[in-house]
C-alpha atoms as a PDB file:
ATOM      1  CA  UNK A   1      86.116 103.323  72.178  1.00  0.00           C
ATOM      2  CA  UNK A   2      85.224  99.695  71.376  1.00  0.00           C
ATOM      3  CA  UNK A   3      88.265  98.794  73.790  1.00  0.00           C
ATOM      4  CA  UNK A   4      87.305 101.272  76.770  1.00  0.00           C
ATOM      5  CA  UNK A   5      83.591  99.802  76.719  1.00  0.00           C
ATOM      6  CA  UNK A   6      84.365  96.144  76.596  1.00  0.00           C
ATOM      7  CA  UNK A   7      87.229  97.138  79.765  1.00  0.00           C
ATOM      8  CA  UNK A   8      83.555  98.436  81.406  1.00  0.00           C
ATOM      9  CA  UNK A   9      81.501  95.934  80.855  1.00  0.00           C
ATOM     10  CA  UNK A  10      83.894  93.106  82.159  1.00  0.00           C
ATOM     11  CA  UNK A  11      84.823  95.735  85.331  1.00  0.00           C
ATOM     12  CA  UNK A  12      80.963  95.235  86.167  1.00  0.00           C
ATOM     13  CA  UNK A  13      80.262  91.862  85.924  1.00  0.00           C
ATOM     14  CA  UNK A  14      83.074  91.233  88.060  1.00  0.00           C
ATOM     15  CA  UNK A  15      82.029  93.759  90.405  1.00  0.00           C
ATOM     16  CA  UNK A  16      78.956  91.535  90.931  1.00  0.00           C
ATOM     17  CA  UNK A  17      80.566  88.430  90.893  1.00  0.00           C
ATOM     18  CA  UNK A  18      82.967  89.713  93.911  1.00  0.00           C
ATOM     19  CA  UNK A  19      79.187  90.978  95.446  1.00  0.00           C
ATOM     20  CA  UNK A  20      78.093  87.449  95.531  1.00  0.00           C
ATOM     21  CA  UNK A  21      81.414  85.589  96.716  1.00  0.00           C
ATOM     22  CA  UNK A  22      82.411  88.008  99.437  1.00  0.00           C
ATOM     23  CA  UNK A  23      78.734  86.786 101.029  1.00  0.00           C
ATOM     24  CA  UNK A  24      80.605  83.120 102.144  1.00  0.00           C
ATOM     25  CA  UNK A  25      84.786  84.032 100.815  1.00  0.00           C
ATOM     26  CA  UNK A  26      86.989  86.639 102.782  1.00  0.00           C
ATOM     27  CA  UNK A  27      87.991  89.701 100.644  1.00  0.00           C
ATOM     28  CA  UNK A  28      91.371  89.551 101.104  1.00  0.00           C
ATOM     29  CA  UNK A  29      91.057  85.741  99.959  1.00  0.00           C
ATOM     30  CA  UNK A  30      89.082  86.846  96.807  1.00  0.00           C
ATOM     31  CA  UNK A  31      91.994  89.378  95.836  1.00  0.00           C
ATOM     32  CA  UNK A  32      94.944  87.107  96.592  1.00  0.00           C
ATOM     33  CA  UNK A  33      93.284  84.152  94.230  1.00  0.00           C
ATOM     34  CA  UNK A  34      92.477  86.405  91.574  1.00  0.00           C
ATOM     35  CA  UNK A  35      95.951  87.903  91.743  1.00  0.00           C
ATOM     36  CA  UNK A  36      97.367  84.848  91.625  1.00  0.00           C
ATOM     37  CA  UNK A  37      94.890  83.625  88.433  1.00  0.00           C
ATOM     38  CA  UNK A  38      95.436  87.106  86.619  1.00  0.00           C
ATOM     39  CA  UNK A  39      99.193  86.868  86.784  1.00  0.00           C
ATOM     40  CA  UNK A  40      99.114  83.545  85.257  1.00  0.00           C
ATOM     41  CA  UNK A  41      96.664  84.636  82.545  1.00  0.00           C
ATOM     42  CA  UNK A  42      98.784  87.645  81.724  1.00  0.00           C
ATOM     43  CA  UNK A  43     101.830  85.567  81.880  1.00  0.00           C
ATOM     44  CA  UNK A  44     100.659  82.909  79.462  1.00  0.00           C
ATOM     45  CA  UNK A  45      99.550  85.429  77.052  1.00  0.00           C
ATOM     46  CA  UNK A  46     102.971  87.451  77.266  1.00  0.00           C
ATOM     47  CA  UNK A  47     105.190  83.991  76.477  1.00  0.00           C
ATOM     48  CA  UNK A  48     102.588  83.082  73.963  1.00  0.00           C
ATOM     49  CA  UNK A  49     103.650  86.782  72.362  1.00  0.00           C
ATOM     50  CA  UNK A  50     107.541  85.744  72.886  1.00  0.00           C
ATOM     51  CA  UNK A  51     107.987  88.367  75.572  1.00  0.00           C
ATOM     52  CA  UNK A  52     110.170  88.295  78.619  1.00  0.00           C
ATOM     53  CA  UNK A  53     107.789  88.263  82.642  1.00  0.00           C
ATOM     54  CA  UNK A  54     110.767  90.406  84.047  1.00  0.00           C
ATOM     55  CA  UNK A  55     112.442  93.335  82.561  1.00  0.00           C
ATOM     56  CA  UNK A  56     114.090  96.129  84.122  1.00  0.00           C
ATOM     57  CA  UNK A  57     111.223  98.750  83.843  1.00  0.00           C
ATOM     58  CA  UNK A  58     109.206  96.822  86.693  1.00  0.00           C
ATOM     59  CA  UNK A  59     111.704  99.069  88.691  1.00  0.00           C
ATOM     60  CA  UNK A  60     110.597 102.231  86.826  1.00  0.00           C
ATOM     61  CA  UNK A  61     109.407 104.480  89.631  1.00  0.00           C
ATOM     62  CA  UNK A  62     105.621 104.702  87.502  1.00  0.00           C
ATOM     63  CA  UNK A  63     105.417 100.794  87.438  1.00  0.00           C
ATOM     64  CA  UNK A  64     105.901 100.379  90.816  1.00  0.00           C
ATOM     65  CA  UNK A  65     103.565 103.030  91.822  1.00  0.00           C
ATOM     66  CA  UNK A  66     101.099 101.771  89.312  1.00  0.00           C
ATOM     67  CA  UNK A  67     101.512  98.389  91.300  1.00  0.00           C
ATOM     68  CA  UNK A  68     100.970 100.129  94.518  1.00  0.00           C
ATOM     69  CA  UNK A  69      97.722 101.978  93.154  1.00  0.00           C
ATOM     70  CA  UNK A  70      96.434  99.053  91.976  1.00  0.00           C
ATOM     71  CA  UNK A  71      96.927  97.157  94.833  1.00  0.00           C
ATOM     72  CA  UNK A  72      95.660  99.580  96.995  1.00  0.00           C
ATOM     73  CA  UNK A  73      92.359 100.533  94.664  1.00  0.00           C
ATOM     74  CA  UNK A  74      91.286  96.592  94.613  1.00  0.00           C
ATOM     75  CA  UNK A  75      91.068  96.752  98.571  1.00  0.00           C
ATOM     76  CA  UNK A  76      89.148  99.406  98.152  1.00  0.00           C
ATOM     77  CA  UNK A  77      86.901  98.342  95.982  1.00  0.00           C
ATOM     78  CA  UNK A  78      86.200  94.383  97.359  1.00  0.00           C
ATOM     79  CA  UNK A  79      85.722  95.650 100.430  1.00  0.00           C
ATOM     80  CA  UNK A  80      83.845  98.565  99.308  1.00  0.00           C
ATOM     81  CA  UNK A  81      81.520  96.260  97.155  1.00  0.00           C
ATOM     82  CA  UNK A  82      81.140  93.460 100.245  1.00  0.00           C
ATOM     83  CA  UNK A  83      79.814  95.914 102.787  1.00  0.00           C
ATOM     84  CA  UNK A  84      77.486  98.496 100.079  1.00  0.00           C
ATOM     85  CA  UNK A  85      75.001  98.222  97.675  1.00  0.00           C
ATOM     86  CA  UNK A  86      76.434  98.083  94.156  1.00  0.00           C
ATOM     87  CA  UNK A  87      74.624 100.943  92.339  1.00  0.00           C
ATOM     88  CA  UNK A  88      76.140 103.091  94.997  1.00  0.00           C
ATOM     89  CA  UNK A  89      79.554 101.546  94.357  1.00  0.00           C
ATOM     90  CA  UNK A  90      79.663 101.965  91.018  1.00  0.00           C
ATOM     91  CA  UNK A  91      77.720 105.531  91.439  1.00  0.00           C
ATOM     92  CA  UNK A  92      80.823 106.408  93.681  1.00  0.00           C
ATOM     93  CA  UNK A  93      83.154 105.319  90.867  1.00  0.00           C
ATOM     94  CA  UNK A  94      82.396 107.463  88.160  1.00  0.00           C
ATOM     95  CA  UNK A  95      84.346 110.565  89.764  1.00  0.00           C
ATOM     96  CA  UNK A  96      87.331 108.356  88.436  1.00  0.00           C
ATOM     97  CA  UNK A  97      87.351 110.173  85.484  1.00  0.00           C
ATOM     98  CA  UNK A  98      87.235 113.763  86.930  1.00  0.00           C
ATOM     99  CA  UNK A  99      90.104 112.468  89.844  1.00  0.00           C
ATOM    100  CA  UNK A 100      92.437 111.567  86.396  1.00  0.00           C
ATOM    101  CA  UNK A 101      91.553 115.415  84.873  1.00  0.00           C
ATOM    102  CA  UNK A 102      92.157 116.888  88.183  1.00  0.00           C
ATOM    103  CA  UNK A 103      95.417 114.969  88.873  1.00  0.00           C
ATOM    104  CA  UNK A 104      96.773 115.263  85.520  1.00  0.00           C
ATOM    105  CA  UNK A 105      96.697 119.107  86.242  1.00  0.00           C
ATOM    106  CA  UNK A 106      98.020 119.197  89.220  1.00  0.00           C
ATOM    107  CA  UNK A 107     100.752 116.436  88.934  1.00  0.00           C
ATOM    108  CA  UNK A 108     101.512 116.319  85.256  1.00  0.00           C
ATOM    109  CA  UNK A 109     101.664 120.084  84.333  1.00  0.00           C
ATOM    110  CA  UNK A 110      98.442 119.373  81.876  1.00  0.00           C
ATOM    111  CA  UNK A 111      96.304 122.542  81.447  1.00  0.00           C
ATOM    112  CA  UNK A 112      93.210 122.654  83.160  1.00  0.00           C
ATOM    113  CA  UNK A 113      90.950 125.716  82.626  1.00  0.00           C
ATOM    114  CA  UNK A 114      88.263 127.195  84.797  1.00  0.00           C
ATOM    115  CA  UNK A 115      85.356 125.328  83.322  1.00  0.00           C
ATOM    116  CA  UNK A 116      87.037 121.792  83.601  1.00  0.00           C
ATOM    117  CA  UNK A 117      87.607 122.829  87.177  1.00  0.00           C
ATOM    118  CA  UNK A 118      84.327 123.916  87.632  1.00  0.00           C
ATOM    119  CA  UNK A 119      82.518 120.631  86.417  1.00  0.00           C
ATOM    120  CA  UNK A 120      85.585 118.938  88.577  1.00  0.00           C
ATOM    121  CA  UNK A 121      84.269 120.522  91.545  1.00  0.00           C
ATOM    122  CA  UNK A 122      80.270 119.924  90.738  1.00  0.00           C
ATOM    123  CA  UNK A 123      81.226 116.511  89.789  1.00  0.00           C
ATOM    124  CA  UNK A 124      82.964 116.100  93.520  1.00  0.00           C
ATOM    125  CA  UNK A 125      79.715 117.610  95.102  1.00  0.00           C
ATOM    126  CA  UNK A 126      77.564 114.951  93.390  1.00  0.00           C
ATOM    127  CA  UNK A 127      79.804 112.412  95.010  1.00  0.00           C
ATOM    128  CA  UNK A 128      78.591 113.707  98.299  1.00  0.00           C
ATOM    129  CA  UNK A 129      74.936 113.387  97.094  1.00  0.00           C
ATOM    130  CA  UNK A 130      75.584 110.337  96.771  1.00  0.00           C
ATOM    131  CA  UNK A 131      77.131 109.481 100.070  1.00  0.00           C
ATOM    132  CA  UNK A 132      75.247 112.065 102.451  1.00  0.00           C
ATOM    133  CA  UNK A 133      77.926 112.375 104.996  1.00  0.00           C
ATOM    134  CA  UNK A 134      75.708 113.737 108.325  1.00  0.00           C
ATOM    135  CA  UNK A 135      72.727 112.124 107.258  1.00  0.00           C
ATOM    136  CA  UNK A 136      70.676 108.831 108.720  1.00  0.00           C
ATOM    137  CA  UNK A 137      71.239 107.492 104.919  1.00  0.00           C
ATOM    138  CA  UNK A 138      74.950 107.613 104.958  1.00  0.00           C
ATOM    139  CA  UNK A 139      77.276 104.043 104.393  1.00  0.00           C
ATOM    140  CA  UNK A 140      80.715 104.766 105.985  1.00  0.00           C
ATOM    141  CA  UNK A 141      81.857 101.515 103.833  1.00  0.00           C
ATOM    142  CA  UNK A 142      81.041 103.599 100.880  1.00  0.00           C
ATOM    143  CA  UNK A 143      84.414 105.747 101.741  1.00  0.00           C
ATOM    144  CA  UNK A 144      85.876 102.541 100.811  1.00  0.00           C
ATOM    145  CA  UNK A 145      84.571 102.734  97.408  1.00  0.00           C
ATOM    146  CA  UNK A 146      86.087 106.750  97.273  1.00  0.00           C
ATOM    147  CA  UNK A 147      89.383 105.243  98.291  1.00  0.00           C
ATOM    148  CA  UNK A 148      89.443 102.953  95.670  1.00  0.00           C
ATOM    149  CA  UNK A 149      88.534 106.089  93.350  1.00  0.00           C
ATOM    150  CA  UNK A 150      91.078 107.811  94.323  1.00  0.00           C
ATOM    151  CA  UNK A 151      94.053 104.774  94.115  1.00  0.00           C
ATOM    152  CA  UNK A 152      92.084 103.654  90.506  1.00  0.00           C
ATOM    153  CA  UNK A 153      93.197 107.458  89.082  1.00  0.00           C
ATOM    154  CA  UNK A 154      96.573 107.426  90.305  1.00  0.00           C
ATOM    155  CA  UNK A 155      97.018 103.974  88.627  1.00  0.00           C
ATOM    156  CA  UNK A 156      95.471 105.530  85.346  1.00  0.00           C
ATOM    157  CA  UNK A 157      97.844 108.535  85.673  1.00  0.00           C
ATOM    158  CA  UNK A 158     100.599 106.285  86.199  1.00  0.00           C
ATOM    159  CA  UNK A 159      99.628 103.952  82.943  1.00  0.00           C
ATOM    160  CA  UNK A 160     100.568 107.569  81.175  1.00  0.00           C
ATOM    161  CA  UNK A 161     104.082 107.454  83.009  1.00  0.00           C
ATOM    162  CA  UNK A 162     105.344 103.792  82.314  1.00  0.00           C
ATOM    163  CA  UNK A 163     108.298 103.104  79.830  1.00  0.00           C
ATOM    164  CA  UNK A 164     107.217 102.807  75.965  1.00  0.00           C
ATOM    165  CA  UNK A 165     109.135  99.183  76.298  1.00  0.00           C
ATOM    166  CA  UNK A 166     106.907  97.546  79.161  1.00  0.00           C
ATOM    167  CA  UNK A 167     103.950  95.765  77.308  1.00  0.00           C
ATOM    168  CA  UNK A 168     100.787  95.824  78.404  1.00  0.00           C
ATOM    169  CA  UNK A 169     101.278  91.957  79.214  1.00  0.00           C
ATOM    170  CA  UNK A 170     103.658  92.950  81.357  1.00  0.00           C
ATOM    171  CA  UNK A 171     101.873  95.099  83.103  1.00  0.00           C
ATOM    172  CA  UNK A 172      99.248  93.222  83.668  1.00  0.00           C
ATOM    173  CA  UNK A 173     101.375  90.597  85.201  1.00  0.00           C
ATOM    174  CA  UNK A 174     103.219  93.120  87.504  1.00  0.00           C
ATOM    175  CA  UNK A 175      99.858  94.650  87.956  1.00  0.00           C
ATOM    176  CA  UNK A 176      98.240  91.097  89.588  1.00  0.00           C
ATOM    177  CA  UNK A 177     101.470  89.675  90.993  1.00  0.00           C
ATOM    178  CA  UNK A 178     100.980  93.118  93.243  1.00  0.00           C
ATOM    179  CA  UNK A 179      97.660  91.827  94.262  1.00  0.00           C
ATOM    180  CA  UNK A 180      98.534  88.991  95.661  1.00  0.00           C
ATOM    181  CA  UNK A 181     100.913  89.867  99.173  1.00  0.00           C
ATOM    182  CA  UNK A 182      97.977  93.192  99.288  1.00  0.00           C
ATOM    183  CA  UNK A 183      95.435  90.230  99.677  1.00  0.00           C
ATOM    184  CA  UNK A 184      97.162  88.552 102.375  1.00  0.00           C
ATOM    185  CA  UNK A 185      97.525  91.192 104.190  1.00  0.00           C
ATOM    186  CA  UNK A 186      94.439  92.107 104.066  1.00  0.00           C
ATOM    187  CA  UNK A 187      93.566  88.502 105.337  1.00  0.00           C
ATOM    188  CA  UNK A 188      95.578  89.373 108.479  1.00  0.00           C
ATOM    189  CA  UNK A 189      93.207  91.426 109.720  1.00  0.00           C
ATOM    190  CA  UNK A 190      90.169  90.265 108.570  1.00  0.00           C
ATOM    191  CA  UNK A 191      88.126  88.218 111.268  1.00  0.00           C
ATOM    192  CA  UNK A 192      85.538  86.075 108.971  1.00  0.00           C
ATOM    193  CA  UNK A 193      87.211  82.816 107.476  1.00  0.00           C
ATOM    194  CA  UNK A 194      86.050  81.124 103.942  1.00  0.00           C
ATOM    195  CA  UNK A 195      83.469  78.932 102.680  1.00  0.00           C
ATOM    196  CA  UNK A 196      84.234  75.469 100.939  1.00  0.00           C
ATOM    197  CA  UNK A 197      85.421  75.177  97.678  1.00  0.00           C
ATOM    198  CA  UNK A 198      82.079  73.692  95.481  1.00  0.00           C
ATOM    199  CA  UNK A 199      82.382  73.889  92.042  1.00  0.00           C
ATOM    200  CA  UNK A 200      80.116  76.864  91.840  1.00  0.00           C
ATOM    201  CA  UNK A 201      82.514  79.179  93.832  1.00  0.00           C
ATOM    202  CA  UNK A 202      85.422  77.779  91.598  1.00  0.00           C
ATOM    203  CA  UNK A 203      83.417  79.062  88.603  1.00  0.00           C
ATOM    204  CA  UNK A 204      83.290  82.480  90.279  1.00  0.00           C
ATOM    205  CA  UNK A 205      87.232  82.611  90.957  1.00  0.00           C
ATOM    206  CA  UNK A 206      87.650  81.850  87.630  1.00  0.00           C
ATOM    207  CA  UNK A 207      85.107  84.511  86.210  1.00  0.00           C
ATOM    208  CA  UNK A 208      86.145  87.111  88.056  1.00  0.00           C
ATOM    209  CA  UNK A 209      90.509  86.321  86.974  1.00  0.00           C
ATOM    210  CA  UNK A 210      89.393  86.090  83.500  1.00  0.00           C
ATOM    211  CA  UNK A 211      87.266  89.016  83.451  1.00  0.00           C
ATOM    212  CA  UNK A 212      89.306  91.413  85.702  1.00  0.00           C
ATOM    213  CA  UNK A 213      92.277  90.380  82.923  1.00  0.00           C
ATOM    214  CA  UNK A 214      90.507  91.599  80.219  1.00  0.00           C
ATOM    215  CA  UNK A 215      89.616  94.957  81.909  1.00  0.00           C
ATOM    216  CA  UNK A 216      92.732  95.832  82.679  1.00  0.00           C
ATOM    217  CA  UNK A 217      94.176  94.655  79.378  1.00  0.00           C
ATOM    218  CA  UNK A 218      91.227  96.635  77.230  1.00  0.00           C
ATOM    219  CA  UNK A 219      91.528  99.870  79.536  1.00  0.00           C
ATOM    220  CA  UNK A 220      95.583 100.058  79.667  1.00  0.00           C
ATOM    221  CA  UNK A 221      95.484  99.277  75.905  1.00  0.00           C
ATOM    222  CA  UNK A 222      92.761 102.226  75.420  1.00  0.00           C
ATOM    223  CA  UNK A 223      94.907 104.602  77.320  1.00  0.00           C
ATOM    224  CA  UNK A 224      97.875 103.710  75.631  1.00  0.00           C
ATOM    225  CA  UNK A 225      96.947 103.924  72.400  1.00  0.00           C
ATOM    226  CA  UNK A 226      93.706 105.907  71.902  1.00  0.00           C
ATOM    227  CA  UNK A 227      93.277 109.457  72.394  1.00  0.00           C
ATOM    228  CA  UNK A 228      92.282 110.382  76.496  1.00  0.00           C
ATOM    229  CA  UNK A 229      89.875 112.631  75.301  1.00  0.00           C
ATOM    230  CA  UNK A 230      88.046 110.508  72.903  1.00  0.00           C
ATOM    231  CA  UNK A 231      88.205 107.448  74.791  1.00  0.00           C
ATOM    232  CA  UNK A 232      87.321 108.269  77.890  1.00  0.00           C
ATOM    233  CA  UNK A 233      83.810 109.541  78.159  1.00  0.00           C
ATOM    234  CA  UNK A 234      83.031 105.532  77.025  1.00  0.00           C
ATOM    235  CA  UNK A 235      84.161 104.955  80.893  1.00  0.00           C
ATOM    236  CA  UNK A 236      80.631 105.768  81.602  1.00  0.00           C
ATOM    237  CA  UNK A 237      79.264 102.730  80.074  1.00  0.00           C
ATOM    238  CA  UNK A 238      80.500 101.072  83.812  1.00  0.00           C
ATOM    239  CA  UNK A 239      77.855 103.559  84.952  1.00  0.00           C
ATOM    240  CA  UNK A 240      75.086 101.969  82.749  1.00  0.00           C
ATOM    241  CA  UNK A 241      76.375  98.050  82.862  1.00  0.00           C
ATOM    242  CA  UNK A 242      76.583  98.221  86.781  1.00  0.00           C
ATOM    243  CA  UNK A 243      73.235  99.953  87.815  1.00  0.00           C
ATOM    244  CA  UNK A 244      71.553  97.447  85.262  1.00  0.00           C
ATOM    245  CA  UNK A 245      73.197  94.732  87.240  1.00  0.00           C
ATOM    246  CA  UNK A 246      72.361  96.175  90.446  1.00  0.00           C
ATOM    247  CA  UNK A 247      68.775  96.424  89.554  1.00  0.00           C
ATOM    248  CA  UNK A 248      68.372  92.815  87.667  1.00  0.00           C
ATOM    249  CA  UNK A 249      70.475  90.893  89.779  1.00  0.00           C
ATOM    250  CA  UNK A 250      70.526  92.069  93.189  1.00  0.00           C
ATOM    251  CA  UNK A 251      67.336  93.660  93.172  1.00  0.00           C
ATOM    252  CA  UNK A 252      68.809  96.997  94.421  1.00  0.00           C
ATOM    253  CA  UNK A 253      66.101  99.915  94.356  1.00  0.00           C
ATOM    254  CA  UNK A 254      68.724 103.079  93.952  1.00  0.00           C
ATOM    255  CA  UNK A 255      66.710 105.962  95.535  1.00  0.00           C
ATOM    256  CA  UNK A 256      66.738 110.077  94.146  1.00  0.00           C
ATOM    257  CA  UNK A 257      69.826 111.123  95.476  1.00  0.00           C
ATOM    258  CA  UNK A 258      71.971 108.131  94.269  1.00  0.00           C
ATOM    259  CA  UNK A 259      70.544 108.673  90.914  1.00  0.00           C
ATOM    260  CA  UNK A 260      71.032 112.487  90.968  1.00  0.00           C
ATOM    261  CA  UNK A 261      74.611 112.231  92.098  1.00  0.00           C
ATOM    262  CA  UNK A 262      74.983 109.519  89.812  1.00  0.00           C
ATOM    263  CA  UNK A 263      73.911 111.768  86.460  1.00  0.00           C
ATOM    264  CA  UNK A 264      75.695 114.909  88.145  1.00  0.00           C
ATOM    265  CA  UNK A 265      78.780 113.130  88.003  1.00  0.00           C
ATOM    266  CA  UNK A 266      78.286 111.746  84.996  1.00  0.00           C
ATOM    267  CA  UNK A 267      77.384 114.962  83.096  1.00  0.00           C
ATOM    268  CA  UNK A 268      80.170 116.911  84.618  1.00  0.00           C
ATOM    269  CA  UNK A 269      83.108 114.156  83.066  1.00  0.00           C
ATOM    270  CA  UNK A 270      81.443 114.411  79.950  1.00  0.00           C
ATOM    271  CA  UNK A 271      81.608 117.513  80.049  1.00  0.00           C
ATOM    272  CA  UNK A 272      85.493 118.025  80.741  1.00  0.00           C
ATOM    273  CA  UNK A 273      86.160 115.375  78.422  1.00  0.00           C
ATOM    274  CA  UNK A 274      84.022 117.790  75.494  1.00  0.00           C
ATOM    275  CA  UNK A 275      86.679 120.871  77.043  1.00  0.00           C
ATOM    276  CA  UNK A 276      89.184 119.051  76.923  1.00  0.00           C
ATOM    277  CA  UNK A 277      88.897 117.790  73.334  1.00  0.00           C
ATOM    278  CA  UNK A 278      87.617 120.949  71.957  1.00  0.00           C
ATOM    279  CA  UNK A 279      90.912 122.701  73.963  1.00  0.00           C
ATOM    280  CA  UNK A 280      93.011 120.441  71.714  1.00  0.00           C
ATOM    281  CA  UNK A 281      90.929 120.866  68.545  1.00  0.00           C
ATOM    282  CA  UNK A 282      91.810 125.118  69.239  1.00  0.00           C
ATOM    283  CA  UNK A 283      95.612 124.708  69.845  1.00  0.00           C
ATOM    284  CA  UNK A 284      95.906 122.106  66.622  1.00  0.00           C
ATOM    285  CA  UNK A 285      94.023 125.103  64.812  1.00  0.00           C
ATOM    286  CA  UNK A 286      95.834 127.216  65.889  1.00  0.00           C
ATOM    287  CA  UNK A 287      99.124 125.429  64.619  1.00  0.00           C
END
């Protein structure tokens, strides 16, 4: 729990800290240097623990879609926090939770029962509260944020795939070296160049590496080793750290619906996470 919250709190401030430098730094830039810092972080720490960079399960079919996920979630989401607010952002990517229930049913053979998949589908329709597709009030760049949803659960489902043997050093250096030809890609088609270099924007590479490291270090190690169903209502605490930020820092005013989707979404992972754990409390009873 302690692990999951710390992975939530560092996820937000480094949402913010992306908010500020894509105003003057390209995204694609800002996800190529943190891949770049991130694998070196993650590859310090793993030869520091005696363990080998390169072992044969980076070629496990779940690590390299986990790379791919990942990858494809952190376009997503810089680009997604660059062109919206960042309470609706982080509104958007609470339905993480209910995407991982959801595809854990329907791609892992997990058992899902009617209630789960009811909150799963009231949970979805506060998503669209929050966007308001057909409305004067809709963001289109917010579909950027429910892409990176989407890619951020397959990489979570994936984490439950990967080889016993790959370390979560190692996957956090397979994880950021993946980052770093998706960011210049993504700098192919981008049109705006990059600020200078002051020491200031150096800070905010560097903050944004070191605290996009420990996320995904704290989150893979609370998937890996704590139980789903205990651990992962704590995701929530993004919810609370990020609208906080939005408020105090950017001065963001999130109106009604934004704050209704927000708690609908909220209330209905809670609530399959309370199914699901009281589904396994039954069957242990049971045995």
């Amino acid at each position: 729990m302690i692990l999951m919250t710390t992975a939530m709190f560092c996820f937000a401030t480094a949402d913010a800290v992306i908010k500020v430098l894509s105003a003057t730094h390209s995204n694609g830039q800002i996800i190529w240097i943190a891949g770049i810092g991130g694998t070196l972080v993650f590859a310090i720490a793993a030869l520091i623990a005696r363990q080998r960079l390169i072992t044969q399960d980076v070629l496990a079919p779940a690590v390299m879609l986990r790379v791919l996920t990942e990858a494809v979630g952190t376009i997503g989401i810089v680009s997604a926090l660059s062109l919206a607010p960042l309470s609706t952002v982080v509104a958007i990517m609470q339905s993480v939770p209910l995407l991982v229930t959801s595809g854990a049913a329907l791609f892992l053979g997990e058992r899902v029962g009617w209630r789960r998949w009811a909150a799963i589908l009231i949970g979805l329709a506060g998503v669209l509260i929050i966007l308001r597709p057909g409305t004067d009030s809709f963001t289109p760049a917010a579909l950027l944020a429910v892409l990176a949803a989407v890619s951020l659960a397959g990489r979570d489902l994936c984490t439950r795939l990967v080889p016993h043997t790959a370390t979560n050093f190692q996957l956090g250096i397979w994880g950021f070296t993946g980052l770093i030809p998706a960011g210049f890609v993504l700098v192919a088609f981008e049109t705006a160049g990059s600020g200078p270099f002051t020491p200031l924007i150096t800070a905010q590479y560097v903050a944004i590496t070191l605290l996009t490291a420990a996320a995904i270090l704290t989150i893979t190690m609370a998937m890996r080793v704590g139980d789903v169903a205990v651990v992962s209502p704590f995701r929530y605490t993004r919810l609370l750290f990020g609208l906080l930020l939005a408020v105090l820092w950017f001065g963001e005013s999130p109106d009604a619906p934004t704050w209704i989707g927000a708690a609908i979404v909220a209330g209905s992972g809670l609530y399959t996470f309370y199914r699901e754990r009281a589904g396994r409390m039954g069957a242990t009873a049971k045995v």
